[in-house]
Structure formats: structure tokens, C-alpha cells
C-alpha atoms as a PDB file:
ATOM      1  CA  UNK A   1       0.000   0.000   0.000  1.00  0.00           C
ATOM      2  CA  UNK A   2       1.838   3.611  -0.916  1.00  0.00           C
ATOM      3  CA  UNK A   3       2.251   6.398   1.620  1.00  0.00           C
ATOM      4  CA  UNK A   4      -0.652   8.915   1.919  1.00  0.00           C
ATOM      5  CA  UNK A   5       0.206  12.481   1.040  1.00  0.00           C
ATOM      6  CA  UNK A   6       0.295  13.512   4.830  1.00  0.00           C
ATOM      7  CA  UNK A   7       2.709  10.437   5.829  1.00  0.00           C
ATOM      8  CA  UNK A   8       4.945  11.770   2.513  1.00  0.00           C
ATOM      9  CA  UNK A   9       5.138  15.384   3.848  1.00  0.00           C
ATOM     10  CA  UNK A  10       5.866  14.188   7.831  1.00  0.00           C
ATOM     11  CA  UNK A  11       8.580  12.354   6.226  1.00  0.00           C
ATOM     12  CA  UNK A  12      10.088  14.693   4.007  1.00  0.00           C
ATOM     13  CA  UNK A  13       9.443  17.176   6.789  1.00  0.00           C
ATOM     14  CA  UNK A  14      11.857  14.756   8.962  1.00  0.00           C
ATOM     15  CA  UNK A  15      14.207  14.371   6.328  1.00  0.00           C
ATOM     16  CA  UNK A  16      14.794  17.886   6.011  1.00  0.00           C
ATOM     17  CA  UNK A  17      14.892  18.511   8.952  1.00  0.00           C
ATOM     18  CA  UNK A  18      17.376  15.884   9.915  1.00  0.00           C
ATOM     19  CA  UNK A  19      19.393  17.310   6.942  1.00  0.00           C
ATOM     20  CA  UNK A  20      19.589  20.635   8.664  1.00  0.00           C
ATOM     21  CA  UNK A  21      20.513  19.414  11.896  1.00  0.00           C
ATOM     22  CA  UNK A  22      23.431  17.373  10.271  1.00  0.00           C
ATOM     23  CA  UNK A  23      24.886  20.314   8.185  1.00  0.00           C
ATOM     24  CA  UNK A  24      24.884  22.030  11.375  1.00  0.00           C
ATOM     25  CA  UNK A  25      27.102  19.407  13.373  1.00  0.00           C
ATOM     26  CA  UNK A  26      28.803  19.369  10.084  1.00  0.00           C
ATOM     27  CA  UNK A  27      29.875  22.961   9.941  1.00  0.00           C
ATOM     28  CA  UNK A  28      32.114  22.398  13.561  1.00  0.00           C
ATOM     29  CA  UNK A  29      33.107  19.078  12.448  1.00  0.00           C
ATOM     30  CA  UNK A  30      34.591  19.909   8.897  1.00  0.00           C
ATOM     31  CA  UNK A  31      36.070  23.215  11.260  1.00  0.00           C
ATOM     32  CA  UNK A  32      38.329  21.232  13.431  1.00  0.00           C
ATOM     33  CA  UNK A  33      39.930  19.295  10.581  1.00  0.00           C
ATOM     34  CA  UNK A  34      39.052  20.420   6.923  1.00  0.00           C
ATOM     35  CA  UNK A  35      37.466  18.283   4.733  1.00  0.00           C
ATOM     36  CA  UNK A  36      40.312  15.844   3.414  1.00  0.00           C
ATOM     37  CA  UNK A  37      40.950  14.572   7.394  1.00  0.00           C
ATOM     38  CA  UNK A  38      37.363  14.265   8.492  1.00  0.00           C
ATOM     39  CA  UNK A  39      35.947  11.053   7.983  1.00  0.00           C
ATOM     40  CA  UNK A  40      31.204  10.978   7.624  1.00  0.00           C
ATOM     41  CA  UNK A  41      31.325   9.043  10.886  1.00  0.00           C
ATOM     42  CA  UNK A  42      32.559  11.480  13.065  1.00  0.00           C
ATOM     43  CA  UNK A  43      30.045  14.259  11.844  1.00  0.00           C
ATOM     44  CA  UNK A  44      27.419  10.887  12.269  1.00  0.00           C
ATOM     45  CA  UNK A  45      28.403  10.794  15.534  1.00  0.00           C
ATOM     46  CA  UNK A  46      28.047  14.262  16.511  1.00  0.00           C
ATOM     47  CA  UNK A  47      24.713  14.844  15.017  1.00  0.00           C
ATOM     48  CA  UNK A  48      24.013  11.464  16.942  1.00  0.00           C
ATOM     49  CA  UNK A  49      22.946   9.231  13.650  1.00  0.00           C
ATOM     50  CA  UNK A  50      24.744   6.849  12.178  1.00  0.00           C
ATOM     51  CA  UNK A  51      27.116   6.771   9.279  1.00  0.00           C
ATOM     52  CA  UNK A  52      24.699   5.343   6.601  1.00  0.00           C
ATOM     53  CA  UNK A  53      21.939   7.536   7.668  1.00  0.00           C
ATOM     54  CA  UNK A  54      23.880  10.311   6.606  1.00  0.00           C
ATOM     55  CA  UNK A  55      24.476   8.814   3.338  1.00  0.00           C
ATOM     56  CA  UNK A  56      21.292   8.372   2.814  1.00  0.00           C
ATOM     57  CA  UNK A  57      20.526  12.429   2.908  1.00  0.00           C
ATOM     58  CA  UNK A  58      23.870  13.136   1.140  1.00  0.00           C
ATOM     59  CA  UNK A  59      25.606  11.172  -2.186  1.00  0.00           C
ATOM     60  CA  UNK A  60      29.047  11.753  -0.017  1.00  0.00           C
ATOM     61  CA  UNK A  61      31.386  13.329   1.995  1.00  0.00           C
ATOM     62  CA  UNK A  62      31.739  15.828  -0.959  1.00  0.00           C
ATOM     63  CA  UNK A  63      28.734  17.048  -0.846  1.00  0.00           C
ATOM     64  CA  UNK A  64      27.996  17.049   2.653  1.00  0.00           C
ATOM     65  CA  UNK A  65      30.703  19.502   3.122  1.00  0.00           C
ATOM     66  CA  UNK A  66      29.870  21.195   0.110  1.00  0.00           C
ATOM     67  CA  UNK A  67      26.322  21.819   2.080  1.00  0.00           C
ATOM     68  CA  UNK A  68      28.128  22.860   5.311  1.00  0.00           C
ATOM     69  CA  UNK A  69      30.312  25.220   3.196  1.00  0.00           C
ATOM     70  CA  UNK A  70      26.947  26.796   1.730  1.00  0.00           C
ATOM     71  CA  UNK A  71      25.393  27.075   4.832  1.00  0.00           C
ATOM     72  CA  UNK A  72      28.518  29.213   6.651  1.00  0.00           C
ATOM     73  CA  UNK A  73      28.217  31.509   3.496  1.00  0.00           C
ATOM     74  CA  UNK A  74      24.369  31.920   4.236  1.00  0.00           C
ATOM     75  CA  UNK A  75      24.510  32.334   8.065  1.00  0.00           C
ATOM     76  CA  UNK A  76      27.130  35.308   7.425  1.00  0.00           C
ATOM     77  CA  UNK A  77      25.417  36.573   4.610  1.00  0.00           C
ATOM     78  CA  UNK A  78      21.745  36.586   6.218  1.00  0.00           C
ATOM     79  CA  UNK A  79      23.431  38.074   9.273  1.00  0.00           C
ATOM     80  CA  UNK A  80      24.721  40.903   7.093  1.00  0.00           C
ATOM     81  CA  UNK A  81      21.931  41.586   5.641  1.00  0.00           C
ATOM     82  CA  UNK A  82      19.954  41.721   8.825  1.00  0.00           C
ATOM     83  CA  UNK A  83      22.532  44.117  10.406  1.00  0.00           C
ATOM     84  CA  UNK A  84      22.122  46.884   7.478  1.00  0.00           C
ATOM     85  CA  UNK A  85      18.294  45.947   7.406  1.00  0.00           C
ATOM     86  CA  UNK A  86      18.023  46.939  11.183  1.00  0.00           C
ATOM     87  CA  UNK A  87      20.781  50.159  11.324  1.00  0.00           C
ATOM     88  CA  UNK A  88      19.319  53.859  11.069  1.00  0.00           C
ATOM     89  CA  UNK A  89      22.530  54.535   9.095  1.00  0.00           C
ATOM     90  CA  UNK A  90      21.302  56.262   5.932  1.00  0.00           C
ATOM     91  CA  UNK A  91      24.906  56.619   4.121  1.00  0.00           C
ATOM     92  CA  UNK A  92      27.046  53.280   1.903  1.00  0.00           C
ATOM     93  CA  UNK A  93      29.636  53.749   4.331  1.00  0.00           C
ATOM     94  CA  UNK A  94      27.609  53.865   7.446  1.00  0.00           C
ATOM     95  CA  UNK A  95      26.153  50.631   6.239  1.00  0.00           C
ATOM     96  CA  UNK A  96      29.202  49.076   5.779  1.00  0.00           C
ATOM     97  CA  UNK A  97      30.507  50.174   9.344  1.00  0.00           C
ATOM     98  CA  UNK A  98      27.336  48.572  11.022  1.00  0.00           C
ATOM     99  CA  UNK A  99      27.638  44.925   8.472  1.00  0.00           C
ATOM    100  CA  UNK A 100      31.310  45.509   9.612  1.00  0.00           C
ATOM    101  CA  UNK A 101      30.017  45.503  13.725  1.00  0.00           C
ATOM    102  CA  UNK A 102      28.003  42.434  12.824  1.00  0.00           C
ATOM    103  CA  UNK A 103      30.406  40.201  11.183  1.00  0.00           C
ATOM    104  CA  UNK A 104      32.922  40.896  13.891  1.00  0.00           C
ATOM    105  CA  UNK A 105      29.891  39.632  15.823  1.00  0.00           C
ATOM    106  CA  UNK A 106      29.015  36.846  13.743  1.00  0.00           C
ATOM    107  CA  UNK A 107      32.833  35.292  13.906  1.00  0.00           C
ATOM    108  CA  UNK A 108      32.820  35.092  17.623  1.00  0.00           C
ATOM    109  CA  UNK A 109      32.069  31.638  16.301  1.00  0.00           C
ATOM    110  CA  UNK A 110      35.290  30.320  15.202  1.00  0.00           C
ATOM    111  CA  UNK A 111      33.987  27.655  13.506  1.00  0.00           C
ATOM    112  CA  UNK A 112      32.290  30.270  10.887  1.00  0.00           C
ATOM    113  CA  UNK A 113      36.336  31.220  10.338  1.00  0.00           C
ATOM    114  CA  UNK A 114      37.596  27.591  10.155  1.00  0.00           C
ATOM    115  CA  UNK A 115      35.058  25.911   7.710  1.00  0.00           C
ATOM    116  CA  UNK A 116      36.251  28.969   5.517  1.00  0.00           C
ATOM    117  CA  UNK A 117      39.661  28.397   5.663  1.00  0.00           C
ATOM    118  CA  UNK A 118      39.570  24.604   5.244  1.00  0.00           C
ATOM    119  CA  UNK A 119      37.060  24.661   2.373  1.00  0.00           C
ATOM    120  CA  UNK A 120      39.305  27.918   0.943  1.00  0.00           C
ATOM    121  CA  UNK A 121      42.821  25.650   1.142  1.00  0.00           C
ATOM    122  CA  UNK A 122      40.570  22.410  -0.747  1.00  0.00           C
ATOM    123  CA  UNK A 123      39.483  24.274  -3.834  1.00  0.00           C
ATOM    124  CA  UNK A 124      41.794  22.038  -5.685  1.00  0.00           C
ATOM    125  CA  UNK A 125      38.815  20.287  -5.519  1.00  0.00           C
ATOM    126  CA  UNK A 126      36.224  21.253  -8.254  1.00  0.00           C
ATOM    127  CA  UNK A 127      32.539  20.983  -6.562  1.00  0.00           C
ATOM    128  CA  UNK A 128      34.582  22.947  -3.351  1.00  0.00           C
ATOM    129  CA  UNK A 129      35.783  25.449  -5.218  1.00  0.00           C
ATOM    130  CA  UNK A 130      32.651  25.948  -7.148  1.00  0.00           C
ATOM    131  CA  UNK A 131      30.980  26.205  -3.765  1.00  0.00           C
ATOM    132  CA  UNK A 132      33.569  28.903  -2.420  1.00  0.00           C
ATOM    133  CA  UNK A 133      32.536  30.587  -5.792  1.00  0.00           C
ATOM    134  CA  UNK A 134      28.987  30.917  -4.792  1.00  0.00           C
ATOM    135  CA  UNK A 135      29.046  31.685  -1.513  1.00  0.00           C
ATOM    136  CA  UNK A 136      31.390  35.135  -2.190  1.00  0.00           C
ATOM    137  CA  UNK A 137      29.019  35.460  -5.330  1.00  0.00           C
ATOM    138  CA  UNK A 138      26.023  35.797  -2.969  1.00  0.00           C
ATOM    139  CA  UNK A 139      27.832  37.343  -0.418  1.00  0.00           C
ATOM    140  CA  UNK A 140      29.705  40.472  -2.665  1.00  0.00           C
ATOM    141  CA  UNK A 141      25.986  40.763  -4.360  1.00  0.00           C
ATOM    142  CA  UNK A 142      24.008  40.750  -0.790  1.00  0.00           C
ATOM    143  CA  UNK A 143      26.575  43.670   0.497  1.00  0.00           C
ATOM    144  CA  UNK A 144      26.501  45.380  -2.743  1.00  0.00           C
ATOM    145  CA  UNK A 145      22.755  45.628  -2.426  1.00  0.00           C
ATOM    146  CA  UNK A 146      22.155  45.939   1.105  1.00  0.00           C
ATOM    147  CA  UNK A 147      24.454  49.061   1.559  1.00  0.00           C
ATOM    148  CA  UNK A 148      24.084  50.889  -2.030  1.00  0.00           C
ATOM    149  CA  UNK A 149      28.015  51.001  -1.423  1.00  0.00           C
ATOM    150  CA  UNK A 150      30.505  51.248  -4.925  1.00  0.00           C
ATOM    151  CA  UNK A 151      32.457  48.100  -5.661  1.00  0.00           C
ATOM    152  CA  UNK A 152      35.752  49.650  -4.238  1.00  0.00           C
ATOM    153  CA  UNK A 153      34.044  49.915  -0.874  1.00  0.00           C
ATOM    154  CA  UNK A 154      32.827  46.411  -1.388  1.00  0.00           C
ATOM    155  CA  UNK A 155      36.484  44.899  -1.942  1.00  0.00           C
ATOM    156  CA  UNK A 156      37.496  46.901   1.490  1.00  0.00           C
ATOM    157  CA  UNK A 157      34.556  45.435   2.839  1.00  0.00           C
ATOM    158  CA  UNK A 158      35.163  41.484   2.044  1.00  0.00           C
ATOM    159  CA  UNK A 159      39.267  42.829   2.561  1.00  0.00           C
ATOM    160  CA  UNK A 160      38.450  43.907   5.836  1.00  0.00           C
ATOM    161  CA  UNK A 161      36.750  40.623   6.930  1.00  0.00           C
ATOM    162  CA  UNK A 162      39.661  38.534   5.780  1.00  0.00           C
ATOM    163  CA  UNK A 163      41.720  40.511   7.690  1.00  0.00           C
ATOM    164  CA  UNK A 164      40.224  39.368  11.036  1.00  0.00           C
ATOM    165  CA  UNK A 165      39.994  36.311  10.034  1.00  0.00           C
ATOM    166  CA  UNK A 166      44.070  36.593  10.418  1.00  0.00           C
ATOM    167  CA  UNK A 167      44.005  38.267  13.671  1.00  0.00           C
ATOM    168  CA  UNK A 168      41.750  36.217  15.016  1.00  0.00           C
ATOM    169  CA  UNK A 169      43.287  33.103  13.540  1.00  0.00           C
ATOM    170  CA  UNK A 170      46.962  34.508  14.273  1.00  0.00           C
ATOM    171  CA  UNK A 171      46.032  35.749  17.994  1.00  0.00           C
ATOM    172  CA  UNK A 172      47.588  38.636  16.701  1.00  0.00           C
ATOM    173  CA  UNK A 173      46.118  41.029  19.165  1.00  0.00           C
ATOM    174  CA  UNK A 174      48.387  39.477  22.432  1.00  0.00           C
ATOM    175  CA  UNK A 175      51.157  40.350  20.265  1.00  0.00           C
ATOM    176  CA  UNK A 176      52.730  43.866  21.597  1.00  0.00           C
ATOM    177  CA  UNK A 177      55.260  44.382  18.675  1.00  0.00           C
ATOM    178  CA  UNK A 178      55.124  46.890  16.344  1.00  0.00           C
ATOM    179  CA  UNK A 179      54.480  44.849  13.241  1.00  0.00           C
ATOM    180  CA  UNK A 180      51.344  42.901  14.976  1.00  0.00           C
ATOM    181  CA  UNK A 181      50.356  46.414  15.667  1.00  0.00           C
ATOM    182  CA  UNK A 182      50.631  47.021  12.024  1.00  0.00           C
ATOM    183  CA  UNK A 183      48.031  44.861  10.801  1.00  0.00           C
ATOM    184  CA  UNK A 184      45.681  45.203  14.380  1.00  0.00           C
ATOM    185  CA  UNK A 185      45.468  48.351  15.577  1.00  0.00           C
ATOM    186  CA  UNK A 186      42.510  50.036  15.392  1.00  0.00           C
ATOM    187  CA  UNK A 187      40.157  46.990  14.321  1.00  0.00           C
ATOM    188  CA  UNK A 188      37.848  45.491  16.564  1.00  0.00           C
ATOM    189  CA  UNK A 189      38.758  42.072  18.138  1.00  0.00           C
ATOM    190  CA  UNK A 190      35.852  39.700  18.419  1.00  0.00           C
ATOM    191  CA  UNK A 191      36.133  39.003  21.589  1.00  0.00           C
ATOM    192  CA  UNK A 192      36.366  42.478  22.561  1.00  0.00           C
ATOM    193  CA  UNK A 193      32.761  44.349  23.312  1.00  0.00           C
ATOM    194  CA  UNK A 194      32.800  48.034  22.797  1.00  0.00           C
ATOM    195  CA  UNK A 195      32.305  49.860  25.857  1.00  0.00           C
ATOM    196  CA  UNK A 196      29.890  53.221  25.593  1.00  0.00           C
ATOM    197  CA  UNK A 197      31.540  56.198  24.374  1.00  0.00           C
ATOM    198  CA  UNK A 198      34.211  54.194  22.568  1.00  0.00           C
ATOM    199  CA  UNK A 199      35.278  54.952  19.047  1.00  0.00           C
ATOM    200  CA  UNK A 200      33.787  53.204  16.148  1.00  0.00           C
ATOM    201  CA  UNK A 201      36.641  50.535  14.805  1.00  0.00           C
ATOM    202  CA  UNK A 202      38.727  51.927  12.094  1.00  0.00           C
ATOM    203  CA  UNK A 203      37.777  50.301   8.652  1.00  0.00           C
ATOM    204  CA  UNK A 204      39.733  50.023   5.479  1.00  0.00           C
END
């Protein structure tokens, strides 16, 4: 006897949301060890299903991580978007200072840093690299239209967040020499909160 409509949806409605809960676990999996190193059974195991369950919702370990890559590119490009949807700023480069506020923000989660890294240093790999491809796609076009901002203040923008992606990654802000000065001073550490009446962060 087939599946009723309603039993089809609840089960598709499971699926997905199994799917979702995986690419999650996924994400700070894949960020501990890139993609070549991590094997599906410890991602399995941390979403707490087994190996061939994940199989069945992905063809591989290619695209699984191709989903978690796709999904850090969407959390920090939603979150962008959000921050310039919700700011009273009315000028590009007001915009761009308050998306800048928010992605410092939004990589207080390392793993958001890591999964970029790894899946950056694996685009030798075709699908992975296509992936990378998208995400800064979306991302450069979400910015773009969010702030009204020209495409040189766009390439600060993205040049900006890469840059504390290397602090952060570096610890380059318990460094007290002039060259780690250099490359810190003046932007806002992640896991430092403003305090009121503080300067904005300096930005490209």
C-alpha cells in the first residue's frame, strides 16, 4: 500500500529537517579538521545518527561539506543583511561600518572562520571550489545591495573581513610588537565588546 500524502510530507518534513541538523554538526566538524581529514562518521556521531543515515541524505562526503560550506556563506550573509536591514545609518559607508560591527559579531564563532579556511585551502577540488565561488558570489551581491556602497568599498569590505579572520586566527592582538600592531590596531577584536563612548573601529 503507498504512503498517503500527509505520511509523505511528515517524512520529508523529517528528512529535512534531519538534513539541517546534520549540516549544522557538520559545519564544527569539517572546522576542526578540513574536509580531506574528516571522515562521515565522526560528523554521524556528533549529530548522533549513524554513518549510513547520513548517506542516505547526502551522495558523499563531498557534498555534505559542500552543504556545510553553503550554509557558513548563508549564516554570514543573512546576518549581514539583517545588520544593514536593522541600522538607522542612511549613508554606503555607514552601512558598511554597522555589516562591519556584525560580522565581527558573527565570527565570535570560530567555527564560521575555520570551515572557511579549510574549504578555501581544498578548492583544488572542483565541486569545493565551485561552492567557495557561490558563496562570495552571494555574499559580494548581498553587500553590494544591502548598503548601495561602490564596488571599491565592497572589496574593502570582504578585505576587511579577511583581515580578522588573520588576527583572530593569528592571535595577533596578544602580540605587543610593532608589526602585529601594524596589521591590528585600530580593528575590533571579536572578543572584545565596545564599551559606551568608545570609538567606532577603524575600517579600510
Amino acid at each position: 500500500m503507498s504512503s498517503t500524502p500527509v505520511a509523505e510530507t511528515k517524512s520529508r518534513s523529517t528528512a529535512e529537517a534531519q538534513r539541517s541538523k546534520i549540516v549544522s554538526h557538520a559545519v564544527r566538524v569539517f572546522a576542526h579538521a578540513g574536509y580531506h581529514a574528516t571522515p562521515v562518521a565522526q560528523v554521524a556521531a556528533a549529530s548522533g545518527v549513524s554513518p549510513a543515515y547520513v548517506f542516505r541524505l547526502f551522495p558523499g562526503k563531498l557534498a555534505l561539506f559542500v552543504a556545510a560550506v553553503e550554509h557558513c556563506y548563508e549564516r554570514v550573509r543573512v546576518g549581514l543583511v539583517a545588520s544593514a536591514e536593522a541600522t538607522d545609518a542612511s549613508t554606503p559607508e555607514q552601512i558598511l561600518a554597522a555589516m562591519s560591527d556584525a560580522y565581527v559579531d558573527l565570527i565570535r564563532d570560530r567555527d564560521l572562520i575555520m570551515l572557511q579556511v579549510h574549504a578555501q585551502s581544498a578548492c583544488d577540488v572542483p565541486e569545493i571550489r565551485a561552492a567557495v565561488q557561490r558563496g562570495l558570489a552571494e555574499l559580494v551581491t548581498a553587500v553590494t545591495d544591502a548598503s548601495g556602497a561602490d564596488a571599491s568599498a565592497v572589496q574593502r569590505f570582504v578585505a576587511y573581513g579577511q583581515l580578522c579572520h588573520l588576527i583572530v586566527q593569528a592571535d595577533l592582538n596578544s602580540i605587543d610588537e610593532t608589526w602585529a600592531h601594524t596589521l591590528s590596531d585600530g580593528i575590533q577584536h571579536p572578543d572584545e565588546a565596545p564599551t559606551p563612548g568608545d570609538p567606532a573601529p577603524t575600517r579600510g
